[in-house]
Protein backbone atom coordinates (compact mmCIF):
# COMPACT_ATOMS: atom_id res chain seq x y z
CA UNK A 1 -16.15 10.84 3.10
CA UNK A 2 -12.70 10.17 2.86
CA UNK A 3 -9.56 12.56 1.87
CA UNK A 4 -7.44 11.37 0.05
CA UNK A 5 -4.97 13.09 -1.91
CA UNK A 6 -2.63 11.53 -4.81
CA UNK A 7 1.21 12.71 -5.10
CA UNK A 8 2.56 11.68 -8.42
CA UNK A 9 5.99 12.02 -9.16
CA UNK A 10 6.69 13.51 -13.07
CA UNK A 11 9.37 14.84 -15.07
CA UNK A 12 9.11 18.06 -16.64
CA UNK A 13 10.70 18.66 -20.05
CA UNK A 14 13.58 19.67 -18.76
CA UNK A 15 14.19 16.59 -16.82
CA UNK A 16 13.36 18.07 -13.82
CA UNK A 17 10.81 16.12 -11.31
CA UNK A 18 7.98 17.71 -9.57
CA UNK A 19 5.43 16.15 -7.80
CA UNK A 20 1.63 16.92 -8.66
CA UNK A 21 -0.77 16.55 -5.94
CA UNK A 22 -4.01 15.91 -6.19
CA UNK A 23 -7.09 16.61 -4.00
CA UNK A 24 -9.43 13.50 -5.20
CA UNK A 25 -12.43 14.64 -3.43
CA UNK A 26 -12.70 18.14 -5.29
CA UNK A 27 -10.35 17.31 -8.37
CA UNK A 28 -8.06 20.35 -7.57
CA UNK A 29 -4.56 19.79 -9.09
CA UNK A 30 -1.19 21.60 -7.63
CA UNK A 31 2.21 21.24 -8.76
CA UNK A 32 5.37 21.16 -6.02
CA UNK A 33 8.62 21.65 -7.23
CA UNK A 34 9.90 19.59 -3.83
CA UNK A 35 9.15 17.73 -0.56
CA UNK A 36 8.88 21.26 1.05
CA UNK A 37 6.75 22.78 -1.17
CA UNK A 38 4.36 19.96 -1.36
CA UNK A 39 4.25 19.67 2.61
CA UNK A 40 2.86 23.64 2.73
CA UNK A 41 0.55 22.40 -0.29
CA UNK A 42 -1.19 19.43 2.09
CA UNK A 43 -1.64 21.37 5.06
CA UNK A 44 -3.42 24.49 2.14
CA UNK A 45 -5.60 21.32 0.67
CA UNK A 46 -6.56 19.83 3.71
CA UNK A 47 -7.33 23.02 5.54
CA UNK A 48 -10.34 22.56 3.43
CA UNK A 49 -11.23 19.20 4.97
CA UNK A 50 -10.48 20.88 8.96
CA UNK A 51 -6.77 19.61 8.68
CA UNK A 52 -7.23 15.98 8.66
CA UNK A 53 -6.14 14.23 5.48
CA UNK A 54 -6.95 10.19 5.63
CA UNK A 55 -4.42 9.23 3.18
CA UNK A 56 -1.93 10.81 0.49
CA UNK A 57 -1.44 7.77 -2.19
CA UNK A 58 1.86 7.80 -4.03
CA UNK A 59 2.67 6.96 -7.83
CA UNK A 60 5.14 7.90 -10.76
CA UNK A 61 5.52 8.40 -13.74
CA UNK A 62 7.22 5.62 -16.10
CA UNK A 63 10.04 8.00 -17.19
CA UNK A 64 11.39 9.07 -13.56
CA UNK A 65 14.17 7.33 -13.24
CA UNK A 66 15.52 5.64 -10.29
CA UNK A 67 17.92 7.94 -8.73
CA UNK A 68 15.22 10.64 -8.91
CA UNK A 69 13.19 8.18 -6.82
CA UNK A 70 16.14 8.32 -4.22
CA UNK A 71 16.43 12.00 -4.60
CA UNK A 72 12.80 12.42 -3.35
CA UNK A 73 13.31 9.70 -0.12
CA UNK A 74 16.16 11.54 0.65
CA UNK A 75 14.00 14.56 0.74
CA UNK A 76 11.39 12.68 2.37
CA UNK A 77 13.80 11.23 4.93
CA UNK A 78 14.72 14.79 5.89
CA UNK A 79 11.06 16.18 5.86
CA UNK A 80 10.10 13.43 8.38
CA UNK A 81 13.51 13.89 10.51
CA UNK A 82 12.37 17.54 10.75
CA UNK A 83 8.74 16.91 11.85
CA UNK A 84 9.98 14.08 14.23
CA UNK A 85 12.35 16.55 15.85
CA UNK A 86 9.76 19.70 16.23
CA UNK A 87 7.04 17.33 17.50
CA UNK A 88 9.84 15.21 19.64
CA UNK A 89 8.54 11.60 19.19
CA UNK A 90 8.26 9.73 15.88
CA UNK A 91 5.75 10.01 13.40
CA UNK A 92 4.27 6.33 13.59
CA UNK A 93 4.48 4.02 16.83
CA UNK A 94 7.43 1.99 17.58
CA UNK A 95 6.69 -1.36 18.28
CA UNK A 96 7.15 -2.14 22.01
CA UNK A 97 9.49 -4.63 23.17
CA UNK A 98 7.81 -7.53 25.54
């Protein structure tokens, strides 16, 4: 059985984004008000599942608009730098030069 979580990006009526996550194997639904927030919320979720997610699929919503979509790389961008750092080597391979 696969894991696999979905990570939707919505706006709230108060033109706020959040991002609702998913867990598609039990149908449990959780709402992160940021990157951080929904970070803590994987590791909860998949703690379930012994820690190891397969895959967290990403949408959004038709109303969040596009520099809301840069808001949450940049928040992204800094999650991953953070991780990178703590765990000192990148998240995915590099390519190796021949």
């Amino acid at each position: 059985m696969a894991v696999v979580f979905e990570a939707t990006i919505l706006m709230d009526e108060n033109e706020s984004w959040y991002i609702e996550l998913k867990d598609t194997v039990d149908g449990r639904v959780v709402h992160c008000q940021n990157v951080e927030e929904l970070e803590k919320k994987v590791e909860e979720l998949g703690a379930d599942y012994g820690g190891h997610v397969d895959e967290v699929r990403w949408g959004k919503a038709d109303d969040v608009l596009p520099h809301i979509m840069d808001e949450v790389r940049i928040e992204m961008a800094q999650a991953r730098e953070k991780i990178e750092e703590e765990r000192g080597e990148p998240l995915t391979p590099v390519a190796e030069e021949v």
